[in-house]
N, C-alpha and C. Protein backbone atom coordinates (compact mmCIF):
# COMPACT_ATOMS: atom_id res chain seq x y z
N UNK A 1 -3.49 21.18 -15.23
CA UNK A 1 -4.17 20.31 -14.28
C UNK A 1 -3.50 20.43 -12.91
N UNK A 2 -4.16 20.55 -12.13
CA UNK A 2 -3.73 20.50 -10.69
C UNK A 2 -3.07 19.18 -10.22
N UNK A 3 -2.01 19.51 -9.44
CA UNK A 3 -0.92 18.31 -9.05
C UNK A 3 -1.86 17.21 -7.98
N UNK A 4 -1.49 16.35 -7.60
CA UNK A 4 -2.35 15.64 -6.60
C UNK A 4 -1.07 14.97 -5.87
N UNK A 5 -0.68 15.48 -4.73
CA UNK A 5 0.14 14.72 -3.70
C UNK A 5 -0.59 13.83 -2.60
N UNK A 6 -1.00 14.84 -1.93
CA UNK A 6 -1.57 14.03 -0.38
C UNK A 6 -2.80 14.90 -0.15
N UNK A 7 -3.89 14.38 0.18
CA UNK A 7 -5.71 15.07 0.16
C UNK A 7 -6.19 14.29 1.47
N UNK A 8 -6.20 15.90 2.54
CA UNK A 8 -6.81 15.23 3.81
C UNK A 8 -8.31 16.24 3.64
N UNK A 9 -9.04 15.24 3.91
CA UNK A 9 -10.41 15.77 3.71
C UNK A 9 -11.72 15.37 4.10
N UNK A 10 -12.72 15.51 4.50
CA UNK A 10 -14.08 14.86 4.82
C UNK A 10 -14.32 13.92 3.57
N UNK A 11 -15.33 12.86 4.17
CA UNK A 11 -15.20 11.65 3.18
C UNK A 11 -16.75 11.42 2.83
N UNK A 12 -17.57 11.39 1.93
CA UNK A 12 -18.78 11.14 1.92
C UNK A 12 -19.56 9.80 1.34
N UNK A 13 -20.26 8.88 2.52
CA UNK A 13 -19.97 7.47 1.67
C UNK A 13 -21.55 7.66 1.29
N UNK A 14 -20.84 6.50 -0.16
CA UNK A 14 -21.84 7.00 -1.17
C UNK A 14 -22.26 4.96 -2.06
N UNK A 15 -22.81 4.37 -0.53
CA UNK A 15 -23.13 2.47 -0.91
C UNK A 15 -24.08 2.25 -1.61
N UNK A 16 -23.67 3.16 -3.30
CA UNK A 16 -24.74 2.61 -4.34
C UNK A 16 -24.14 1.79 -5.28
N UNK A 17 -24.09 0.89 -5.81
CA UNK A 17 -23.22 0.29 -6.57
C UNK A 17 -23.91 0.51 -8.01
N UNK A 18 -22.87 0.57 -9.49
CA UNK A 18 -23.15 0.76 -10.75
C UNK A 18 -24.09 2.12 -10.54
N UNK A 19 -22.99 3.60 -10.00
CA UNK A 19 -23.88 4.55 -10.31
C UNK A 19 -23.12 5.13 -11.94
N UNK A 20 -24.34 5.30 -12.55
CA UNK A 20 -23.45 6.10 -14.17
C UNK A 20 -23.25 7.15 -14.60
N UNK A 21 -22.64 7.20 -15.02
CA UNK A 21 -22.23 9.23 -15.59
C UNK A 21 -23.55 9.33 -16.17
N UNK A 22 -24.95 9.03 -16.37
CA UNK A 22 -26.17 9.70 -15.98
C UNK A 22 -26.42 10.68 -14.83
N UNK A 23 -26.40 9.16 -13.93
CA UNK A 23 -26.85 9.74 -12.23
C UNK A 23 -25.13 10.61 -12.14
N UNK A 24 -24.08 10.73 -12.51
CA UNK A 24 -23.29 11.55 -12.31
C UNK A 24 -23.77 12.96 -12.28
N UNK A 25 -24.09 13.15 -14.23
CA UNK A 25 -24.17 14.56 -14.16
C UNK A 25 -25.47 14.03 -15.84
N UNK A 26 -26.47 14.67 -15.70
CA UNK A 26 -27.52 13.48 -16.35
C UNK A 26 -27.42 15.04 -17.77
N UNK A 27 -27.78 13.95 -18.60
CA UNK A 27 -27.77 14.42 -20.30
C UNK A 27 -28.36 16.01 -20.44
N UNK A 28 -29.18 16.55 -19.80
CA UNK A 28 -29.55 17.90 -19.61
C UNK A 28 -28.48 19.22 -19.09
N UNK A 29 -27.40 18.76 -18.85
CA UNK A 29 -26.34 19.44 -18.60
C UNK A 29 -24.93 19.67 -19.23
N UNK A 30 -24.72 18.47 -19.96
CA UNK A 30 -24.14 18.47 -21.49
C UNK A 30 -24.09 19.39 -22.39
N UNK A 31 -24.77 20.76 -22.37
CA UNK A 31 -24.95 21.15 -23.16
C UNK A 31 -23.44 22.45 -23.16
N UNK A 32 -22.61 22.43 -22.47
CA UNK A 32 -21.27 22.91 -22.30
C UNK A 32 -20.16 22.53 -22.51
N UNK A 33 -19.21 23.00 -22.83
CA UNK A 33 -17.58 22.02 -23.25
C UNK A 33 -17.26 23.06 -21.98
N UNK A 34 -17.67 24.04 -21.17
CA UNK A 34 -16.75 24.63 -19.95
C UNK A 34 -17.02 23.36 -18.95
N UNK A 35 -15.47 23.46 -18.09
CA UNK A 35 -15.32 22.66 -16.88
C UNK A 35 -15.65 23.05 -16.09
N UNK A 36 -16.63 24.54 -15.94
CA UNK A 36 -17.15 25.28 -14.44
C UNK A 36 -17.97 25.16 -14.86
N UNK A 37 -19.18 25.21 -13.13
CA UNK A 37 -20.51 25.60 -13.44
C UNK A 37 -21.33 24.34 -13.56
N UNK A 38 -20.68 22.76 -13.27
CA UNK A 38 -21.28 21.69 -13.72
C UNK A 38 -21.62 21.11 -12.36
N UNK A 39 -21.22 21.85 -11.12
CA UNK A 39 -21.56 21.09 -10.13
C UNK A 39 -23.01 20.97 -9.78
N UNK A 40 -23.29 22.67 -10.25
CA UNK A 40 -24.94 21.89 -9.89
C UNK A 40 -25.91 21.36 -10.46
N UNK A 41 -25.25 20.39 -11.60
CA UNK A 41 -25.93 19.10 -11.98
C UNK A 41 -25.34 18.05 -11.42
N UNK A 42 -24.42 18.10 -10.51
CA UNK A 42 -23.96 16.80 -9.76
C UNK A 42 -24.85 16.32 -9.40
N UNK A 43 -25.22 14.72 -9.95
CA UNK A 43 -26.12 14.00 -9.21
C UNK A 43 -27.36 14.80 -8.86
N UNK A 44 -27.83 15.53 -10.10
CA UNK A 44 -29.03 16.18 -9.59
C UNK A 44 -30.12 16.06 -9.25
N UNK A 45 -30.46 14.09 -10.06
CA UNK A 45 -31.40 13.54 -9.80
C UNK A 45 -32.17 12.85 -8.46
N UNK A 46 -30.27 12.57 -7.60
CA UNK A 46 -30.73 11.88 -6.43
C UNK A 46 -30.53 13.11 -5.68
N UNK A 47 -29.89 13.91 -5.43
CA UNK A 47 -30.16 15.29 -4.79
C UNK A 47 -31.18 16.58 -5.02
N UNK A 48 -31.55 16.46 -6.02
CA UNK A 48 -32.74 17.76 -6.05
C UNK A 48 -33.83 17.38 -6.17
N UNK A 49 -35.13 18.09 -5.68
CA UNK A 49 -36.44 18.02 -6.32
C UNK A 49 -36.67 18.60 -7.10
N UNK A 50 -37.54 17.85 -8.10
CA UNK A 50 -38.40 18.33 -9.70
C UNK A 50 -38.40 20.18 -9.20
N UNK A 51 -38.17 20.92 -7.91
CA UNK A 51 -38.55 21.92 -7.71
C UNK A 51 -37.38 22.89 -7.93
N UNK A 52 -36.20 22.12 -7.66
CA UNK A 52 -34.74 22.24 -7.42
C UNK A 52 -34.20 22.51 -6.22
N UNK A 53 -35.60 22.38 -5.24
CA UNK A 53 -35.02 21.75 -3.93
C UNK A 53 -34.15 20.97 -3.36
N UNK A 54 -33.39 20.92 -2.43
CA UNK A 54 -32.02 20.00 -1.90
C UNK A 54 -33.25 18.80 -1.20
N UNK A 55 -33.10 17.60 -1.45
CA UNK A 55 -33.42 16.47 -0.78
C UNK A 55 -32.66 16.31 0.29
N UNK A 56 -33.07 16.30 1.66
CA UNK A 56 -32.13 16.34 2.89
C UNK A 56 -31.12 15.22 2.97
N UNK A 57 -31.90 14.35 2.26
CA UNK A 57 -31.34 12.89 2.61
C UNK A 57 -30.34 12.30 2.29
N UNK A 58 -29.91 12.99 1.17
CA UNK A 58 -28.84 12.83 0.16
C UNK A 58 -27.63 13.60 1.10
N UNK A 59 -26.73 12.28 0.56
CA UNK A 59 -25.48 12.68 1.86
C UNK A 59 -24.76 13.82 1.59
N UNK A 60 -24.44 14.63 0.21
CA UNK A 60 -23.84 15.79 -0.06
C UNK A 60 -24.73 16.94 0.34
N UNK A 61 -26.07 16.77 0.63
CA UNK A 61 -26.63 17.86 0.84
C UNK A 61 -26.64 18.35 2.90
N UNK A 62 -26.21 16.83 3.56
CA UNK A 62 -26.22 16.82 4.97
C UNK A 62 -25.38 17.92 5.03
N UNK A 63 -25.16 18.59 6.46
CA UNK A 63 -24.14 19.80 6.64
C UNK A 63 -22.95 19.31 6.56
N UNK A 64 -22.45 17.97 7.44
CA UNK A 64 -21.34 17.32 7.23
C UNK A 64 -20.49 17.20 6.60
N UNK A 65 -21.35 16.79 4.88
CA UNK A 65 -20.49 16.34 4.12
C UNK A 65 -20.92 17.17 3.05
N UNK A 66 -21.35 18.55 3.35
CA UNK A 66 -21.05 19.57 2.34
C UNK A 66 -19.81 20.17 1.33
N UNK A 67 -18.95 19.50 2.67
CA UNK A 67 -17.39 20.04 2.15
C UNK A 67 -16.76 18.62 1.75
N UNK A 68 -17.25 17.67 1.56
CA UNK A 68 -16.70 16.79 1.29
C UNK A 68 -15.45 16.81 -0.29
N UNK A 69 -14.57 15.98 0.17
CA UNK A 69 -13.71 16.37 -1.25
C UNK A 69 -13.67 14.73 -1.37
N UNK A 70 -13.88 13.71 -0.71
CA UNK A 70 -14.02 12.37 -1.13
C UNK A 70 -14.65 11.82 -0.86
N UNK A 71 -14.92 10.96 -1.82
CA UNK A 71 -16.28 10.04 -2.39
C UNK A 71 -15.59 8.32 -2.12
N UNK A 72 -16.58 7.71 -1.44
CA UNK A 72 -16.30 6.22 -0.81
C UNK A 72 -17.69 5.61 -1.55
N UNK A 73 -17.44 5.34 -2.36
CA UNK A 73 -18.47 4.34 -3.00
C UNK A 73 -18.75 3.08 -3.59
N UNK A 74 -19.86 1.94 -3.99
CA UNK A 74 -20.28 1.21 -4.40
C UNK A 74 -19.68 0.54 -5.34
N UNK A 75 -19.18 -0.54 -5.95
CA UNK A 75 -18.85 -1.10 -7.24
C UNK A 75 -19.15 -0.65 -8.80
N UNK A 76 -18.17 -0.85 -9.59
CA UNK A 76 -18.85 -0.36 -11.04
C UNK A 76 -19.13 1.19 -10.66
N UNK A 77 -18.62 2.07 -10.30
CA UNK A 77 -18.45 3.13 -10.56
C UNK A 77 -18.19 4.10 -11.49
N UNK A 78 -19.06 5.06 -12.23
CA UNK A 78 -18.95 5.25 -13.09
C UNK A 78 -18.85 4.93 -14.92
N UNK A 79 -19.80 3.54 -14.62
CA UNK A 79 -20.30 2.96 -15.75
C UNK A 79 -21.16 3.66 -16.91
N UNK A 80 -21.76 3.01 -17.64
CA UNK A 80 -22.42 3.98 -18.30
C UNK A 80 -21.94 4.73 -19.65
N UNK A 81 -22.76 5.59 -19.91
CA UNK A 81 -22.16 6.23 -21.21
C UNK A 81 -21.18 7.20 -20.91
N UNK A 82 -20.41 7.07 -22.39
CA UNK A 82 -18.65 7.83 -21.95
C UNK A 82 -19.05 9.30 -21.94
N UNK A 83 -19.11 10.46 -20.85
CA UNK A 83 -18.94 11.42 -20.59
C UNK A 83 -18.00 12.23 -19.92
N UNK A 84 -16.96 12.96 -20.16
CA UNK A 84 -16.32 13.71 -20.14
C UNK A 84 -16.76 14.64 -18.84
N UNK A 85 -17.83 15.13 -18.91
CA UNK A 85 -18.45 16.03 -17.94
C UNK A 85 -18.83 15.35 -16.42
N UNK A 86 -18.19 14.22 -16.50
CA UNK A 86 -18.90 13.49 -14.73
C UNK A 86 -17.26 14.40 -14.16
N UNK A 87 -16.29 13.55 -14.66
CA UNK A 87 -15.63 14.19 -13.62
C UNK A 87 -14.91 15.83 -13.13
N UNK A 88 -15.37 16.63 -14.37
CA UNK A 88 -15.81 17.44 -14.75
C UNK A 88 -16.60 18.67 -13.25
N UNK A 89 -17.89 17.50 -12.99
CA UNK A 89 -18.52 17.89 -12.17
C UNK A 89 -18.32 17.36 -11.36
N UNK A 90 -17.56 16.38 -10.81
CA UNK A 90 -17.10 15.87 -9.79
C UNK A 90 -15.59 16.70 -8.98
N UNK A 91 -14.97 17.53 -9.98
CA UNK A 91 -14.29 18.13 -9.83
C UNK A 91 -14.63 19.76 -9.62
N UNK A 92 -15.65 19.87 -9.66
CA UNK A 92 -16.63 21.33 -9.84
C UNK A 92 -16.90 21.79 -8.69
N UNK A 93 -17.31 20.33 -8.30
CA UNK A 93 -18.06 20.68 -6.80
C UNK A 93 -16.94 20.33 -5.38
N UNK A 94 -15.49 19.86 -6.03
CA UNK A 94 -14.66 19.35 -5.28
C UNK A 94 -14.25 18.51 -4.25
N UNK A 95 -14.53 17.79 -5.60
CA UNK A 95 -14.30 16.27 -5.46
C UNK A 95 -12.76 15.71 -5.77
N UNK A 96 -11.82 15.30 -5.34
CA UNK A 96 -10.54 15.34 -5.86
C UNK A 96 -10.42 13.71 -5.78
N UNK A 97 -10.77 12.74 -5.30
CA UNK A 97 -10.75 11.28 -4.86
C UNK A 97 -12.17 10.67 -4.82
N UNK A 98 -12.36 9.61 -5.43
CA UNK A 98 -13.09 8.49 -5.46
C UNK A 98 -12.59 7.17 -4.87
N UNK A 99 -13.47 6.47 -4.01
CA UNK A 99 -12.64 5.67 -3.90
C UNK A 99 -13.81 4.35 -3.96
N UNK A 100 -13.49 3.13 -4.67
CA UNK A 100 -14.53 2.42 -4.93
C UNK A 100 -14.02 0.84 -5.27
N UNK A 101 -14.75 -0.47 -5.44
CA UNK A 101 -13.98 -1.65 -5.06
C UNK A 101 -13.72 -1.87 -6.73
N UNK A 102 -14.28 -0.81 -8.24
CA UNK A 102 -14.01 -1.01 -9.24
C UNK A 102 -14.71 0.41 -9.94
N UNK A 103 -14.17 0.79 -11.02
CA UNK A 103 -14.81 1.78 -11.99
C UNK A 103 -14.74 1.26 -12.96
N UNK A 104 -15.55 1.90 -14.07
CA UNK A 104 -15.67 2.00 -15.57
C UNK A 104 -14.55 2.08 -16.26
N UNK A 105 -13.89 1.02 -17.14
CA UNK A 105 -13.09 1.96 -17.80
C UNK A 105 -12.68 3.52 -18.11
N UNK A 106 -13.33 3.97 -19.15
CA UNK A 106 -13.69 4.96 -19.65
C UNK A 106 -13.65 6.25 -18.46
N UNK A 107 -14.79 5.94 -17.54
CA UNK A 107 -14.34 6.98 -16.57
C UNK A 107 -13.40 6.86 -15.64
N UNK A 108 -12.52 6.02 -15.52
CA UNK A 108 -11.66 5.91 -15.36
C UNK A 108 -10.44 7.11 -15.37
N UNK A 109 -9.87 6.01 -16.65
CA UNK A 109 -8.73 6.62 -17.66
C UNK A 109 -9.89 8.75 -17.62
N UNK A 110 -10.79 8.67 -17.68
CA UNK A 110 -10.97 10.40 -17.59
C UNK A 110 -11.08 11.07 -16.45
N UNK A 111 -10.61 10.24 -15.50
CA UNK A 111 -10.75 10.68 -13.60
C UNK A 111 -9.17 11.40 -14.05
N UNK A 112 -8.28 10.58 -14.21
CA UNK A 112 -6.58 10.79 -14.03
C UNK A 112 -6.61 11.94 -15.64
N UNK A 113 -7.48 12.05 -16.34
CA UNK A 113 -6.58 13.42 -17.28
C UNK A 113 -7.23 14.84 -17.06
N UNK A 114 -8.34 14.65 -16.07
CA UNK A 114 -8.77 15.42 -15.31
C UNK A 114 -8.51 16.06 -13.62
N UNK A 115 -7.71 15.37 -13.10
CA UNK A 115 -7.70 15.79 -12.03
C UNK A 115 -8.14 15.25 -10.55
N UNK A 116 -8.96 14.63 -10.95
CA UNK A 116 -9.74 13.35 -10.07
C UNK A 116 -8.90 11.81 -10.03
N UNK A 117 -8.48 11.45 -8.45
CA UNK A 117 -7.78 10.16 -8.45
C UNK A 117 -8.82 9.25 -8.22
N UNK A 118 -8.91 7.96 -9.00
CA UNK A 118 -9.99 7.03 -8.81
C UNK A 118 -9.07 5.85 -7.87
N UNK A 119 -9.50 5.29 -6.85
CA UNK A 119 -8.89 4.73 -5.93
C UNK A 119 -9.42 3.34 -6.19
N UNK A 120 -9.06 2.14 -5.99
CA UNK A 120 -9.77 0.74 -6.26
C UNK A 120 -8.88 0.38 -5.09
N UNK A 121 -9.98 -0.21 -4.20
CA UNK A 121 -9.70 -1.15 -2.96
C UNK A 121 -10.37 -2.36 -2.82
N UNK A 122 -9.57 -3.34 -1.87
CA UNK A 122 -10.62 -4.33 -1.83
C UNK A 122 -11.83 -4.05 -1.18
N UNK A 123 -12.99 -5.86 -1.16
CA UNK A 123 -14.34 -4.90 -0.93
C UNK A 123 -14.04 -5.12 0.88
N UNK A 124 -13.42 -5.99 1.58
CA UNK A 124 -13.00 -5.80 2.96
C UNK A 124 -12.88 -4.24 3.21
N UNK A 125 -11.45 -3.60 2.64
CA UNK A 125 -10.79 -2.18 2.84
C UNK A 125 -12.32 -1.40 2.61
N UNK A 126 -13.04 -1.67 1.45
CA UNK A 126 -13.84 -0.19 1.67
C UNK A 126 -15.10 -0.69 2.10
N UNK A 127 -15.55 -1.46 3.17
CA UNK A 127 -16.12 -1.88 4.10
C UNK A 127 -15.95 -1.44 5.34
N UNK A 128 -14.79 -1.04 5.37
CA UNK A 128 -13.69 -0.67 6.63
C UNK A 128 -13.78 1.09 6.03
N UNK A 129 -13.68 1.30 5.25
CA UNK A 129 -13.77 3.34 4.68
C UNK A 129 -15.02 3.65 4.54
N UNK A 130 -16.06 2.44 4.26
CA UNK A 130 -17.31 3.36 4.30
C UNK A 130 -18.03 3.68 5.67
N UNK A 131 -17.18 2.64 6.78
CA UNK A 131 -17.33 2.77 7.98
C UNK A 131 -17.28 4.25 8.60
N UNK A 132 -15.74 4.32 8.24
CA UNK A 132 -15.43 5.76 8.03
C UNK A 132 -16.12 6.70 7.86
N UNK A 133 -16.42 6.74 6.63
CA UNK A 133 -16.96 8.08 5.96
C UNK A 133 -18.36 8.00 6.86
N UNK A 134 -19.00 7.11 7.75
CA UNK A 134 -20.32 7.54 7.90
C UNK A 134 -20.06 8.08 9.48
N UNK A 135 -19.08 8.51 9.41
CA UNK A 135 -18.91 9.78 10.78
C UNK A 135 -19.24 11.01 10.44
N UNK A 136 -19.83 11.03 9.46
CA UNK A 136 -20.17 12.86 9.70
C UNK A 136 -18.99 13.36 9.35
N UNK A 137 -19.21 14.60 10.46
CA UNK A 137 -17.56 15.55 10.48
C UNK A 137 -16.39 15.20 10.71
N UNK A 138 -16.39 13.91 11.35
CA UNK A 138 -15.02 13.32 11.57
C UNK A 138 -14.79 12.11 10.59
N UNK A 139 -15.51 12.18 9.87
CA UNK A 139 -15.37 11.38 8.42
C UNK A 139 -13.60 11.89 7.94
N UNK A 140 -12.68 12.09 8.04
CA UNK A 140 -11.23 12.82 7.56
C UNK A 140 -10.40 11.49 7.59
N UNK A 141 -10.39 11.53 5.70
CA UNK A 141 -9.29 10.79 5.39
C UNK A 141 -8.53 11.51 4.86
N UNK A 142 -7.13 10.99 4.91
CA UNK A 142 -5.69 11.20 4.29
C UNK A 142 -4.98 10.16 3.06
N UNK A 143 -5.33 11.05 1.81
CA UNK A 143 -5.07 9.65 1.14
C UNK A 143 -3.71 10.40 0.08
N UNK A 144 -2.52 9.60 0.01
CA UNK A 144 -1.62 9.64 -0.31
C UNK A 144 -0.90 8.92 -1.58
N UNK A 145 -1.03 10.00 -2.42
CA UNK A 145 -0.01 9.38 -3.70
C UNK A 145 1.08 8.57 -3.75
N UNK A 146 1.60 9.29 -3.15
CA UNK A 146 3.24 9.47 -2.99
C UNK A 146 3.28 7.66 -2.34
N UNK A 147 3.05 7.65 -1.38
CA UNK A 147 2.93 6.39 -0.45
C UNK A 147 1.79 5.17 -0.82
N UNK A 148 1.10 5.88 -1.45
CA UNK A 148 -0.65 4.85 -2.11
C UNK A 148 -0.98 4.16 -0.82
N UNK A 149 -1.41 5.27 -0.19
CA UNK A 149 -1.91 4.83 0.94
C UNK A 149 -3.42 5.63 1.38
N UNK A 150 -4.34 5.18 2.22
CA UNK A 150 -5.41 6.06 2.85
C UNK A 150 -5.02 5.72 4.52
N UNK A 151 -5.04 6.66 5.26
CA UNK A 151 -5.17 6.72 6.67
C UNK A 151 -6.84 6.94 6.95
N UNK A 152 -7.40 6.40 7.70
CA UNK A 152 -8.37 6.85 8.47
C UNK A 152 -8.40 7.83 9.76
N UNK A 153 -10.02 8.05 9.90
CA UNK A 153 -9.60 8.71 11.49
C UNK A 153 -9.48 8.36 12.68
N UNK A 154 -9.15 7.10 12.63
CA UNK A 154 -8.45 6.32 14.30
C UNK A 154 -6.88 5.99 13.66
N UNK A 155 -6.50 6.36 12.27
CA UNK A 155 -5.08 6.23 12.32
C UNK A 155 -5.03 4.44 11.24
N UNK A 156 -5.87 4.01 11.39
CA UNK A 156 -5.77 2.72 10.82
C UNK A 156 -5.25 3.26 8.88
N UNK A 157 -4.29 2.37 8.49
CA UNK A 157 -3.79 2.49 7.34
C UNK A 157 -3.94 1.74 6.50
N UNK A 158 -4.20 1.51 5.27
CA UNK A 158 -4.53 0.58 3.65
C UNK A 158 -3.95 1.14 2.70
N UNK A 159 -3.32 0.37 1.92
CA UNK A 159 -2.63 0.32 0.75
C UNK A 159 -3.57 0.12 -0.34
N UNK A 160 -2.78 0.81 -1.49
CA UNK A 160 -3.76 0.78 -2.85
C UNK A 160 -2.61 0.57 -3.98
N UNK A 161 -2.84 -0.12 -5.26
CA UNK A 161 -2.23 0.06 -5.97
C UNK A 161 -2.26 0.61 -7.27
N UNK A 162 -1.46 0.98 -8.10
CA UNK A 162 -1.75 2.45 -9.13
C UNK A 162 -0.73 2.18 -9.89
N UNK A 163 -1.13 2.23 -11.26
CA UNK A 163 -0.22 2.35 -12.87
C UNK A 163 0.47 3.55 -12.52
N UNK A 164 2.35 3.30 -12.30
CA UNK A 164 2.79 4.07 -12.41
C UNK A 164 2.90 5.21 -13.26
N UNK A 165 2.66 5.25 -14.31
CA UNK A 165 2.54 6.21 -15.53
C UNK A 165 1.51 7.20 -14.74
N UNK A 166 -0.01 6.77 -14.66
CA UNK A 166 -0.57 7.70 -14.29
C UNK A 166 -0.49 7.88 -12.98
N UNK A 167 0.43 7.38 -11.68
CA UNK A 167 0.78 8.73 -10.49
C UNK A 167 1.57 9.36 -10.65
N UNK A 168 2.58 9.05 -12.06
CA UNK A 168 3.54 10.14 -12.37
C UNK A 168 2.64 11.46 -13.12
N UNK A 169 1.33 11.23 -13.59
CA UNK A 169 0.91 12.21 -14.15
C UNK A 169 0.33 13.37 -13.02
N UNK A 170 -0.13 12.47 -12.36
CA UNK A 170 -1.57 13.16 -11.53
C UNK A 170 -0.72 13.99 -10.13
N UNK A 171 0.92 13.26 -10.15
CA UNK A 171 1.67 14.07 -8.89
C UNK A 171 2.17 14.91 -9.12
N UNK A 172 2.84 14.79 -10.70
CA UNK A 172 2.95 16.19 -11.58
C UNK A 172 2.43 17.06 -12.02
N UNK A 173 0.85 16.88 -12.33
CA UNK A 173 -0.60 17.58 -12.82
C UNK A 173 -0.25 17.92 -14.15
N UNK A 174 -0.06 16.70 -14.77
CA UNK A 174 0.01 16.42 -15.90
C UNK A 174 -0.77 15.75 -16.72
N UNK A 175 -1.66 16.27 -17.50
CA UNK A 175 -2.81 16.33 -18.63
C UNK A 175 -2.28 15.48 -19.87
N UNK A 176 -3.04 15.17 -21.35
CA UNK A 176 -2.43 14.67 -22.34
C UNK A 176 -1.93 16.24 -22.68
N UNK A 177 -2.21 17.34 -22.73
CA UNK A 177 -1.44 18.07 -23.32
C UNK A 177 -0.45 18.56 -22.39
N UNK A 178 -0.17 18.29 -21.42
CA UNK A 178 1.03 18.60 -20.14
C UNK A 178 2.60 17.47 -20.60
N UNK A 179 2.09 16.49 -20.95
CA UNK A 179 3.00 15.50 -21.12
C UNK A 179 3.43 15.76 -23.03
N UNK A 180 2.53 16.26 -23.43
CA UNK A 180 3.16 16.71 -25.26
C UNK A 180 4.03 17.87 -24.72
N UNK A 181 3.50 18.97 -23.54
CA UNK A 181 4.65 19.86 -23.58
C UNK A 181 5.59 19.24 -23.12
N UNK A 182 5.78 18.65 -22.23
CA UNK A 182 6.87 18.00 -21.72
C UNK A 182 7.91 17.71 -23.19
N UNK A 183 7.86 16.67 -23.78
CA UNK A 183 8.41 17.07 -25.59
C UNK A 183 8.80 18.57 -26.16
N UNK A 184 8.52 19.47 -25.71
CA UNK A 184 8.58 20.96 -26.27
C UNK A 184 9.92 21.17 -26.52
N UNK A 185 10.76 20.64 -26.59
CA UNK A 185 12.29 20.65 -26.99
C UNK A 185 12.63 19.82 -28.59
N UNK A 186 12.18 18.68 -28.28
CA UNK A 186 12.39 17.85 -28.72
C UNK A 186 11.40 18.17 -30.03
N UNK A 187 10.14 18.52 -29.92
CA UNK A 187 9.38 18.86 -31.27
C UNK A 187 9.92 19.71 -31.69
N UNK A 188 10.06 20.75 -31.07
CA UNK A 188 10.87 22.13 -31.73
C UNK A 188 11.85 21.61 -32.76
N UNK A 189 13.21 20.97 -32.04
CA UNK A 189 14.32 20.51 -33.05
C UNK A 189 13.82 19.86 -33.92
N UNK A 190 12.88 19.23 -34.13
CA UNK A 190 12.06 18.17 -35.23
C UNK A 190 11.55 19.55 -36.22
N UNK A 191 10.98 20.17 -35.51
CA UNK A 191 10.57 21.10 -36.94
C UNK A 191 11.54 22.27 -37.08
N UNK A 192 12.70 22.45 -36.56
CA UNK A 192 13.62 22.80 -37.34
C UNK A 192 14.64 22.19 -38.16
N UNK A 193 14.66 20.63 -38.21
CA UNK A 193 15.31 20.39 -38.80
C UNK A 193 14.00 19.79 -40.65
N UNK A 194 13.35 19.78 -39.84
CA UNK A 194 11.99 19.48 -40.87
C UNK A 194 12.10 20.38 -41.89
N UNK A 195 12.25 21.60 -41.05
CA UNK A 195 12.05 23.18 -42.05
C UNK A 195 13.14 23.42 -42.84
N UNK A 196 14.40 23.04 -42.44
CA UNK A 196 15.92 22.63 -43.10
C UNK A 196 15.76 21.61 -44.13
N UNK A 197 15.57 20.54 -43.78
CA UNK A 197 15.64 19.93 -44.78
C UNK A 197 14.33 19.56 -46.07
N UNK A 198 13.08 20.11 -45.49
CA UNK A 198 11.94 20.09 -46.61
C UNK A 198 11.70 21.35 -46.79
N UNK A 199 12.39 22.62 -46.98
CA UNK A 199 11.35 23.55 -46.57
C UNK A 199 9.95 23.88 -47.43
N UNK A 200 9.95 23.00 -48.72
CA UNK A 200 9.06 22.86 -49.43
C UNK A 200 7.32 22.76 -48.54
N UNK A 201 7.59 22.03 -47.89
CA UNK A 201 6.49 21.62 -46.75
C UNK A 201 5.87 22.50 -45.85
C-alpha cells in the first residue's frame, strides 16, 4: 500500500450528502477482485449517459477537477452496502483523500486498508473547504498526516483528528497484511520452535 504523508492537490466538492458505495461504483462493476480498471465505473451513474457519454455537469468530468485527487463532500459518506471496490475506484481514478462531516463505518475502516484517508471535519470546517474546492483550478489543498491538518488556498488552516493506530498505518503504507509482516521475525521463531518441539504437526 502506498504511504500517505502530505497530499497537495486540486479538491473537488462533491455537497451530496448519504452518497453509497452504489452511487460509488454501482453493482454492474463488481464483477472483478482486480484493484485496476474500476475507475470508469466511478460514480457512473451521476457522471455518464445511458450512452456512456460524460455529463458536463458533473464536477469530475469539468476540466478543473479532472485531476482532482480530493473529494470534499456531504455527510454519511459512503453508506450503504459493504463494498470493497468503492475505494478501490476511488483510488483508481486518484483519489487519495475524502474529506466529509461523517462516513460509513464499513467504508471507512476500508478507506485506511486501502490507501484512501477519510478525513471527518466539523460541518463549520467543511463549509469553509467546500468553499474551497469550488475554485476550479485553484481549488489546492494541502492536507497533512503528519500534523492532521488541511491548509487551504488563502493559507487558512484546520485541524482534524485521527486513531492513532491507523495514521501509523496509512504513513507507513501499511495494509492488514503489511502489519502481519511486520511480525515476520517473531512468527518465524514461533514456527521454529513449533517444529522443535511438535514436529509431529
Amino acid at each position: 500500500m502506498e504511504k500517505f504523508d502530505t497530499l497537495t492537490g486540486v479538491a473537488a466538492p462533491l455537497p451530496i450528502i448519504n452518497i453509497d458505495t452504489d452511487m460509488i461504483i454501482p453493482k454492474d462493476y463488481l464483477k472483478t477482485i482486480k484493484r485496476t480498471g474500476l475507475a470508469e465505473g466511478l460514480f457512473a451513474e451521476m457522471r455518464l449517459n445511458e450512452d456512456g457519454s460524460e455529463k458536463p455537469e458533473f464536477v469530475l468530468n469539468k476540466p478543473a477537477y479532472r485531476e482532482a485527487q480530493i473529494l470534499v463532500a456531504g455527510d454519511n459518506f459512503g453508506c450503504g452496502s459493504s463494498r470493497e471496490h468503492a475505494p478501490w475506484a476511488l483510488l483508481d481514478r486518484g483519489i487519495r483523500c475524502i474529506i466529509s462531516t461523517s462516513f460509513a463505518d464499513i467504508f471507512y475502516n476500508n478507506c485506511f486498508k486501502n490507501g484512501v484517508l477519510p478525513v471527518v471535519v466539523s460541518e463549520d470546517d467543511l463549509e469553509k473547504l467546500m468553499d474551497d474546492a469550488s475554485r476550479g483550478a485553484n481549488a489546492v489543498l494541502t492536507v497533512d498526516l503528519e500534523t492532521q491538518s488541511i491548509t487551504g488556498p488563502d493559507g487558512g488552516t484546520i485541524t482534524f483528528d485521527i486513531d492513532a493506530h491507523k495514521k501509523h498505518c496509512m504513513l507507513n503504507g501499511l495494509d492488514d497484511i503489511g502489519l502481519t509482516l511486520e511480525k515476520a521475525d517473531n512468527i518465524v521463531t514461533y514456527e521454529s520452535k513449533l517444529e522443535a518441539n511438535r514436529p509431529w504437526v
